[in-house]
Protein backbone atom coordinates (compact mmCIF):
# COMPACT_ATOMS: atom_id res chain seq x y z
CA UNK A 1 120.14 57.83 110.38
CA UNK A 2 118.61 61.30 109.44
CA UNK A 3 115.70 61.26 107.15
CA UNK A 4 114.28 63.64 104.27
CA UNK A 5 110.98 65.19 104.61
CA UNK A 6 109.02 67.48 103.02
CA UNK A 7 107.39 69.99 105.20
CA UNK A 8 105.73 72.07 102.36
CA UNK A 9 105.39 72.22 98.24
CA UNK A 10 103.92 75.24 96.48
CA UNK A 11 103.05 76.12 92.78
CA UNK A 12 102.14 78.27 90.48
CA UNK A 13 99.05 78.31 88.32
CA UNK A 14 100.13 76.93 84.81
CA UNK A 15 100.00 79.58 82.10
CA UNK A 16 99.73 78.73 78.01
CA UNK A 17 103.61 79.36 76.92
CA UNK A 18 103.14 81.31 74.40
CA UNK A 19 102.89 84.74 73.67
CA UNK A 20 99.68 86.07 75.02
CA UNK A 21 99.94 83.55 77.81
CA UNK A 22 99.35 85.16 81.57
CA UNK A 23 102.80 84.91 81.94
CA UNK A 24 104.70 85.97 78.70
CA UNK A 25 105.35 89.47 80.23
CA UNK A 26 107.01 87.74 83.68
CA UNK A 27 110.76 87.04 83.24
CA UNK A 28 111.65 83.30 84.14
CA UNK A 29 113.90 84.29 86.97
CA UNK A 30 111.26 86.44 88.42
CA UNK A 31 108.49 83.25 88.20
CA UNK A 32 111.08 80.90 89.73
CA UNK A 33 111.33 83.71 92.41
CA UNK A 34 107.38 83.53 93.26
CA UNK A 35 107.58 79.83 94.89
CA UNK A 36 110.74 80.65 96.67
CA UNK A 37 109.19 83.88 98.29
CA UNK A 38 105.79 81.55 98.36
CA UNK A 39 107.82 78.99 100.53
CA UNK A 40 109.67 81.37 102.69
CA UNK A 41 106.29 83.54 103.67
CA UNK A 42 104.13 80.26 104.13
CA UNK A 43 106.20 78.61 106.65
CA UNK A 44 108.06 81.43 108.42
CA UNK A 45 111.15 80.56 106.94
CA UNK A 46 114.47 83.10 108.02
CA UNK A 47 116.06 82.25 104.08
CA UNK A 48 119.50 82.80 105.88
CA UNK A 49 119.12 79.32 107.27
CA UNK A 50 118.81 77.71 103.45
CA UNK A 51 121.35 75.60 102.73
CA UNK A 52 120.75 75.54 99.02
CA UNK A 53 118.12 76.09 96.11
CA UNK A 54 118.44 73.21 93.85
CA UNK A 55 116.30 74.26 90.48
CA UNK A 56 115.74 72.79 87.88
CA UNK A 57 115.33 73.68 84.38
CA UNK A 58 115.52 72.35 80.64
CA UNK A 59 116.30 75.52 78.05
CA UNK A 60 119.23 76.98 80.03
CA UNK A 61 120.12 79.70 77.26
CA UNK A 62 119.27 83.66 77.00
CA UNK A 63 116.96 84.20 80.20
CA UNK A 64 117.17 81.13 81.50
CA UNK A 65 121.18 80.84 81.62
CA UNK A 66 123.87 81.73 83.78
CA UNK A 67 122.79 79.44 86.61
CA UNK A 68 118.93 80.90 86.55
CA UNK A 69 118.44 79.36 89.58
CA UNK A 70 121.05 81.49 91.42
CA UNK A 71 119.69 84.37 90.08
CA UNK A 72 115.89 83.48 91.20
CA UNK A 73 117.23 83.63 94.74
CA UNK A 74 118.49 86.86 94.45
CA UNK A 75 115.23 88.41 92.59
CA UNK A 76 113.69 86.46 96.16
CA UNK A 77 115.14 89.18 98.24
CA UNK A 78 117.14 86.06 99.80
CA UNK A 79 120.73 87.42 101.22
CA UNK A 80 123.24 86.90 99.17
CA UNK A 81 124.77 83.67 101.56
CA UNK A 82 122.21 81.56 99.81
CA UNK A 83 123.75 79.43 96.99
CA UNK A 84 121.82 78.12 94.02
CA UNK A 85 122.28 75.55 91.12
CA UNK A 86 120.58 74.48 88.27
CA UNK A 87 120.66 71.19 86.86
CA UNK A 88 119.21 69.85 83.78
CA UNK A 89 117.69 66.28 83.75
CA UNK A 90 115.37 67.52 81.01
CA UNK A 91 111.58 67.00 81.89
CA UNK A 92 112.88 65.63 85.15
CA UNK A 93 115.13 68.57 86.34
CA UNK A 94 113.29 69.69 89.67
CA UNK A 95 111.68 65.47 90.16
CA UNK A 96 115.77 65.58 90.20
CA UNK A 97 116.42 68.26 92.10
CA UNK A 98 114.40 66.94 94.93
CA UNK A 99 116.29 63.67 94.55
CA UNK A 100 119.47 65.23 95.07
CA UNK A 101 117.96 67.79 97.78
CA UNK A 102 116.95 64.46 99.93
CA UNK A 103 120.03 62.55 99.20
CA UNK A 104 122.05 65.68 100.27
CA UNK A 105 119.73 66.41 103.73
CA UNK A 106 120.06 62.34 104.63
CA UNK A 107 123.61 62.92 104.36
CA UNK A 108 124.15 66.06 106.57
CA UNK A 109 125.50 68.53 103.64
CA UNK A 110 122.03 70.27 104.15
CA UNK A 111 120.29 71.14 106.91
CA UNK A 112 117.38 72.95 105.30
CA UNK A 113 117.00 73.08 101.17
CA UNK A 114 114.63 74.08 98.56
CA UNK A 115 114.36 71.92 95.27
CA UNK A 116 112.69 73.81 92.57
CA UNK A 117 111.98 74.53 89.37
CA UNK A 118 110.86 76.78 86.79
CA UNK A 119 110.37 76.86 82.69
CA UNK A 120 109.26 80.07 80.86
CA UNK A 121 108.17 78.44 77.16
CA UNK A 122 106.98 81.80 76.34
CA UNK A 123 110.29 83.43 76.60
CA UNK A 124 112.94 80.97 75.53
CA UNK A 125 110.65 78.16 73.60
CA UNK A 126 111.53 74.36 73.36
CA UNK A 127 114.69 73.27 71.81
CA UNK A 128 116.49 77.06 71.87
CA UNK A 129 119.33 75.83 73.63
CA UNK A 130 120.69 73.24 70.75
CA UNK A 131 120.53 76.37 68.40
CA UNK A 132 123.33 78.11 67.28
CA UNK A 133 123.02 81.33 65.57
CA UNK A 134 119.54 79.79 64.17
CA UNK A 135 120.88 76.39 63.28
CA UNK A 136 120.27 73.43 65.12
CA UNK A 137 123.36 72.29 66.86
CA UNK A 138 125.12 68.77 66.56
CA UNK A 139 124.40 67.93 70.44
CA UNK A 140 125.41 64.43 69.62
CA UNK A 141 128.50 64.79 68.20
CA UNK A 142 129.93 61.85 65.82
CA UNK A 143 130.30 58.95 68.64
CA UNK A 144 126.73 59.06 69.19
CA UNK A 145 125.75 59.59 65.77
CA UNK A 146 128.37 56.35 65.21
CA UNK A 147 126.00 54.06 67.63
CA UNK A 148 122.63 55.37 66.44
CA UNK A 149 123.09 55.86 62.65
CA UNK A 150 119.58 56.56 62.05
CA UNK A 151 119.84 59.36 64.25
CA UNK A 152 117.61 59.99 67.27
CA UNK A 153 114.08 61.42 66.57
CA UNK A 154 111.53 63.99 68.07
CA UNK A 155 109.66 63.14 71.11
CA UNK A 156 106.42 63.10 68.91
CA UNK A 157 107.82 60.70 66.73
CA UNK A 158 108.48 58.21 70.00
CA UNK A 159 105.41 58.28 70.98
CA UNK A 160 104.10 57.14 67.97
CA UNK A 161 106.27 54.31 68.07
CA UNK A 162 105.09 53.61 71.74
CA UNK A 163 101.34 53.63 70.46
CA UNK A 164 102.61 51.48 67.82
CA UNK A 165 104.23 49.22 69.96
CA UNK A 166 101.66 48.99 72.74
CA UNK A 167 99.06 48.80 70.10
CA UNK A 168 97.32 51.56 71.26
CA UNK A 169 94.81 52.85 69.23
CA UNK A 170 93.41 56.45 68.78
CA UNK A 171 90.58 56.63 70.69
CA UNK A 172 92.30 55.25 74.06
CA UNK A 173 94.53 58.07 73.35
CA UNK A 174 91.80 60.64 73.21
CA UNK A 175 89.95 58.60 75.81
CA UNK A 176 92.63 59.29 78.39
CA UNK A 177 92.90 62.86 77.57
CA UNK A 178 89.52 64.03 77.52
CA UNK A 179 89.62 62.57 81.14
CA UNK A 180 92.83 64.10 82.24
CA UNK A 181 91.42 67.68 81.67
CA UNK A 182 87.52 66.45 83.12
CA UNK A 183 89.83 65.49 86.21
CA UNK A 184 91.97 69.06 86.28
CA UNK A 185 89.01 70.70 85.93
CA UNK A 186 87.29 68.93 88.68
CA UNK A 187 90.02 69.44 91.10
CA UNK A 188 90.21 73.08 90.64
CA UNK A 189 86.24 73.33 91.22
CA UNK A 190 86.37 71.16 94.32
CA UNK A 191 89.51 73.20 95.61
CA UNK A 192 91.87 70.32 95.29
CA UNK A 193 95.01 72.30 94.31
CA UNK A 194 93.94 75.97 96.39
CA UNK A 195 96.34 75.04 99.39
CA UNK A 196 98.88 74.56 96.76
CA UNK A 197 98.86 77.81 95.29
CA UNK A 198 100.70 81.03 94.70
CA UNK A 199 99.50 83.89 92.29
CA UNK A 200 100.97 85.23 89.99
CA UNK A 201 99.78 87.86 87.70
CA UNK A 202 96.02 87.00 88.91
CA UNK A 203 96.01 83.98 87.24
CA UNK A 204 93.29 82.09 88.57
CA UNK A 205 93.48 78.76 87.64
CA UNK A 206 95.68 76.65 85.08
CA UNK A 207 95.04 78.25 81.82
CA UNK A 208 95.24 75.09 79.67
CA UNK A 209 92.39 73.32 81.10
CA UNK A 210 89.31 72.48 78.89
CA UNK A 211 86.81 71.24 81.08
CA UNK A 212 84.21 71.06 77.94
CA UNK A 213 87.15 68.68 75.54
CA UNK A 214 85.97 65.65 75.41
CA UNK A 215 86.56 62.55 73.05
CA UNK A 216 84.74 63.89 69.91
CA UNK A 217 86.67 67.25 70.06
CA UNK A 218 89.66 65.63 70.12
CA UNK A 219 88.97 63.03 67.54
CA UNK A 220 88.82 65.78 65.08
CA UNK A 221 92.48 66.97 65.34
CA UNK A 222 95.34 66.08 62.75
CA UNK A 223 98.25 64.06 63.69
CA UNK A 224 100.89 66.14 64.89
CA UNK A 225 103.96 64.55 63.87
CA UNK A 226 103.36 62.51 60.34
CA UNK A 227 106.00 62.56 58.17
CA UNK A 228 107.15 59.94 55.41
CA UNK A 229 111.03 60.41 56.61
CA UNK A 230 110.25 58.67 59.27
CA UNK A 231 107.68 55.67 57.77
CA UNK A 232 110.93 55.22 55.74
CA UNK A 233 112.77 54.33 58.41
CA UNK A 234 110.30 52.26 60.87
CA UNK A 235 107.33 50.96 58.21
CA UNK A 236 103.61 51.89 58.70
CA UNK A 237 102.96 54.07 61.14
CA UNK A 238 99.30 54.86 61.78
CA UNK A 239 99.24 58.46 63.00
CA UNK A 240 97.80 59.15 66.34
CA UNK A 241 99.37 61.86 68.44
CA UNK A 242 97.82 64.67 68.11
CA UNK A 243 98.05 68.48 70.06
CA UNK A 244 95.44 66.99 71.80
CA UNK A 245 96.56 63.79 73.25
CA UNK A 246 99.92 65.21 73.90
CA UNK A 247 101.09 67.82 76.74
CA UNK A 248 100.73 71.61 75.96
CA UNK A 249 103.79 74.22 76.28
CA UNK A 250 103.46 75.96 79.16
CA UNK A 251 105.24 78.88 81.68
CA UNK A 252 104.75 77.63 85.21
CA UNK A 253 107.44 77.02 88.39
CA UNK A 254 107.01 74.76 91.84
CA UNK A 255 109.17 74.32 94.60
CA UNK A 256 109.30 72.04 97.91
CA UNK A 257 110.70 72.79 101.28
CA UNK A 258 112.92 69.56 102.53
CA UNK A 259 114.77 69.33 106.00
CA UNK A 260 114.50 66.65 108.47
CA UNK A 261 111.74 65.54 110.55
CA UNK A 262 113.87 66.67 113.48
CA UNK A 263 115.17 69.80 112.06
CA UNK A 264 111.44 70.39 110.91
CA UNK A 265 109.48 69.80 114.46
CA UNK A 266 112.46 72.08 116.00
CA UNK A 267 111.36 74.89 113.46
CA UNK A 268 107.78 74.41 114.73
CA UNK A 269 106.85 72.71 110.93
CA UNK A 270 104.66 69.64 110.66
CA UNK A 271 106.67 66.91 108.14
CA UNK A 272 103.89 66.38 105.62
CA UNK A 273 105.74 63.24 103.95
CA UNK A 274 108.92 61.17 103.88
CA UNK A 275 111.51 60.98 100.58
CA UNK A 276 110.75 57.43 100.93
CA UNK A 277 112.76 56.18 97.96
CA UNK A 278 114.62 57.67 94.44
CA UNK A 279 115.76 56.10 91.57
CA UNK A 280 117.15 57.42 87.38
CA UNK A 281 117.67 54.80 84.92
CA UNK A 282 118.20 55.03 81.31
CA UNK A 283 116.89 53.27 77.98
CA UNK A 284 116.37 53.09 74.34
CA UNK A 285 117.22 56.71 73.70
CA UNK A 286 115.47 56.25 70.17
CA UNK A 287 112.06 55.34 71.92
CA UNK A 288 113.00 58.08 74.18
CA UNK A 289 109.97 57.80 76.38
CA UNK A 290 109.65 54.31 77.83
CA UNK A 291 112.31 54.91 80.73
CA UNK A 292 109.58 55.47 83.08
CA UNK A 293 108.52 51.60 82.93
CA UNK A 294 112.18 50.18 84.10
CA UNK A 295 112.35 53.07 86.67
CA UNK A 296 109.02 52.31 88.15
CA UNK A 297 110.20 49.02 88.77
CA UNK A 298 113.78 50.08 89.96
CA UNK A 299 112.38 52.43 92.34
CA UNK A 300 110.11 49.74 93.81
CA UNK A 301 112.64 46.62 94.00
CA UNK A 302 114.56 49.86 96.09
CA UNK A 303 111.84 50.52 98.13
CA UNK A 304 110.95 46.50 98.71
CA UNK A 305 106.82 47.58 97.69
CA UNK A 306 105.28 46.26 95.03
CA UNK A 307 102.26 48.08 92.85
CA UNK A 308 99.94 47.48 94.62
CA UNK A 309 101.20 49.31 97.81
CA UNK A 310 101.06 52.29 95.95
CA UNK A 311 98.18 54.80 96.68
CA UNK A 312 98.51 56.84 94.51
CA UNK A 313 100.80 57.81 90.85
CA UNK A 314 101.25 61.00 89.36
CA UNK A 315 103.30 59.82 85.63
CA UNK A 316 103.84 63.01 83.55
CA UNK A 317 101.44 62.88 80.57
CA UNK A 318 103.84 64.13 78.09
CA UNK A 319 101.98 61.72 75.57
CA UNK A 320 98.87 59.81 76.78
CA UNK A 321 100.82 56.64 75.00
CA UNK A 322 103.22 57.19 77.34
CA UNK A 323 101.35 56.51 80.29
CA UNK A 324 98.86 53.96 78.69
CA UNK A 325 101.53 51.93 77.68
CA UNK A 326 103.25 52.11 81.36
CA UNK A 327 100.02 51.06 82.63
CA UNK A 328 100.16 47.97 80.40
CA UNK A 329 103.78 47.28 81.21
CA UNK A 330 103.91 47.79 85.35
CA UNK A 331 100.15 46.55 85.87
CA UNK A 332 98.76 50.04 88.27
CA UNK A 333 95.21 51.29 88.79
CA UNK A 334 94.56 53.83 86.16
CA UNK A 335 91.92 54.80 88.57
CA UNK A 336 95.02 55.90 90.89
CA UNK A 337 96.63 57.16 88.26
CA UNK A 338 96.67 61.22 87.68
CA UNK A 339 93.32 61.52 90.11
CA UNK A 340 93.16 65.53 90.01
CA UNK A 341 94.69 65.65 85.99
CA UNK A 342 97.87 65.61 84.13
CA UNK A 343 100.19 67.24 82.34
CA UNK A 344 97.99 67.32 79.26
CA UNK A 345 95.43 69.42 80.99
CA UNK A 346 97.44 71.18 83.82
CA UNK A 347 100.35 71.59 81.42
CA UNK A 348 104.14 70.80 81.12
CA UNK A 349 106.44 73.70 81.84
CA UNK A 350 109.47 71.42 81.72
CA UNK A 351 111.78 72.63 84.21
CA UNK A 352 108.80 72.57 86.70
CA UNK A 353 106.85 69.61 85.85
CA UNK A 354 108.80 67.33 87.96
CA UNK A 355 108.07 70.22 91.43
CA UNK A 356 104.76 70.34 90.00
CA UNK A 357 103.98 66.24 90.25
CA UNK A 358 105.55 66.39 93.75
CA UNK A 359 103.00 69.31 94.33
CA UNK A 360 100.29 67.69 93.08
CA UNK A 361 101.07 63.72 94.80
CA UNK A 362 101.46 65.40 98.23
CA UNK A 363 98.02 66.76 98.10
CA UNK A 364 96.23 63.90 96.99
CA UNK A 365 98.00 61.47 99.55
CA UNK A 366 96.69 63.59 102.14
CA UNK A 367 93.21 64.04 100.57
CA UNK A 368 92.54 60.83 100.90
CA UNK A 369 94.70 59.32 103.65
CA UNK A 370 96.92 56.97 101.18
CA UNK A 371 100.80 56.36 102.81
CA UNK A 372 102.58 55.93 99.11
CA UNK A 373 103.11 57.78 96.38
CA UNK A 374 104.84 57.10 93.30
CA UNK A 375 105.65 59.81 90.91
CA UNK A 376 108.11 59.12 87.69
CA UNK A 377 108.87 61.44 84.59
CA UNK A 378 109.91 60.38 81.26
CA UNK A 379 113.14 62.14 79.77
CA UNK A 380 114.78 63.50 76.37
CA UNK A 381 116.94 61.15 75.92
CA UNK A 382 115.74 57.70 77.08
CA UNK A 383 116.17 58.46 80.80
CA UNK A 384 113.41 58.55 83.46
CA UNK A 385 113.54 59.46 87.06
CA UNK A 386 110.63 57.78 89.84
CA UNK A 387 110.31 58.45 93.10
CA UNK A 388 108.46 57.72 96.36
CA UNK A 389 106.74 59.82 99.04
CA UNK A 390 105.07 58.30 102.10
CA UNK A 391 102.69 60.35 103.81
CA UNK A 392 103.18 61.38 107.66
């Protein structure tokens, strides 16, 4: 039975996305482009033999439609026999592009693939594909409106509920963050993420780090998402998310070379680590955010490991409740949880995030000689993807 490896993962620094961020000037197909070139150049790679680029990203409207991913291998200098697609499993696109880029090398449609992704917040910001001419579309339509009458709500407004429900209070929340950018900023001065690397526009390092935010800082922030609509509908809420305790916006791409550990050693490439296992679930769509506990699980009972044979997590820190109340739920070592920063310190470019944790797991499994690695992502919608690496 062929197997699906991954012989190398690259990413960008993580710019603000905004304007005045490093990379508000860089058009999203040319920042998907960097990793692909990065990837190509760093392993000797003739991009005629690529089966497919497999990208993912979330707002696919204005610069980031018309199958951006295609287009990124063209602004590559890749020939023109190189297909692309872009798929959209919202903050899991590219964690789901490299599950479809294994499941596809495993069974023999690819020989050699890239899975990707890229997310220019800058350029085309959060939520501008569901507008039309300025309005916010009706994405939902009346069926779904029929089995949710009370509508579904913003992200924000989930995690609240999470915090609520996990009975979380607000200085865990700004407890965990404070530490997710004193880890970021650790790893950056120890070198942690330099092999990982590819510049672009000079950018040094991951521009929304803070290495001097710590829990007083953050405790005086106002709650990001209060709004009595919304203690109508689910009682007391006591505020807690913040900008601080939540992920940034951010412009960023990643991408990972996968081919089999035959194909790879044949190419003269070292397999760093195994697709070991993949799993997507869904849930609660109205909570939104909690998907990543049931796929943690799935993607264990899969892989026939439990928790504890996991070395080490990387769980996107869209909210810190998120991942404080997975911990509660599935049991795991906060202590292996994030080890070189999250997403609320490194950033969230959306599209990317999912590359980006892959990035990110790879290294530290080899830093420190662990075999498994479980990454899993939280979706809009109430779906989550997890995966899991072992190290070779």
């Amino acid at each position: 039975m062929r197997d699906a490896v991954i012989v190398d993962a690259v990413r960008t620094p993580i710019a603000r996305g905004k304007p005045g961020g490093a990379y508000h000037q860089v058009h999203p197909v040319d920042l998907h482009a960097y990793v692909l070139r990065a990837l190509a150049e760093r392993n000797h790679l003739d991009p005629s033999d690529i089966d497919d680029v497999i990208g993912g990203t979330v707002a696919q409207v204005g610069e980031q439609s018309t199958n951006a991913t295609r287009l990124a291998v063209l602004a590559a200098g890749f020939p023109e026999s190189v297909p692309g697609v872009t798929v959209d499993r919202q903050c899991g696109s590219s964690q789901q592009a490299l599950g479809f880029a294994a499941q596809g090398v495993i069974a023999g449609a690819y020989d050699i693939v890239i899975a990707s992704g890229a997310e220019s917040m800058s350029r085309v910001p959060i939520g501008s594909s569901a507008l039309v001419g300025g309005v916010r579309a009706d994405v939902g339509g009346p069926a779904v409106a029929r089995r949710y009458p009370g509508g579904l709500i913003p992200q924000g407004v989930s995690a609240e509920l999470i915090a609520r429900r996990w009975g979380l209070s607000r200085t865990e929340l700004d407890e965990f963050s404070a530490t997710s950018h004193q880890r970021a900023a650790e790893a950056w001065k120890l070198g942690h993420f330099d092999a990982q690397i590819t510049a672009v526009n000079d950018l040094a390092t991951d521009e929304t780090i803070r290495p001097g935010t710590d829990t007083a800082v953050l405790a005086g922030l106002r709650p990001a998402f209060a709004d009595p609509r919304w203690t109508e509908r689910f009682g007391d809420i006591d505020w807690k998310v913040t900008a601080g305790n939540s992920s940034p916006v951010n412009d960023g791409a990643a991408g990972l070379l996968v081919t089999t550990g035959e194909i790879a050693r044949r190419h003269g490439w070292r397999p760093r680590a195994r697709i070991h296992t993949v799993a997507v679930t869904g849930d609660d769509p109205v909570m939104m955010l909690t998907g990543i506990i049931p796929a943690t699980a799935k993607v264990l009972a899969k892989a026939g490991l439990g928790i504890g044979d996991i070395d080490a997590f990387e769980v996107n820190e869209a909210f810190a409740s998120v991942v404080l109340a997975w911990q509660a739920e599935t049991g795991a070592d906060l202590g292996r949880v994030n080890v070189d920063g999250g997403a609320i310190a490194i950033g969230h470019p959306l599209g990317a995030s999912g590359a980006r944790l892959a990035t990110t797991l790879l290294g530290v499994l080899e830093r420190t000689g662990g075999r498994y690695g479980l990454q899993t992502m939280c979706e809009a919608g109430g779906t989550a993807n997890a995966s899991i690496i072992e190290r070779l």
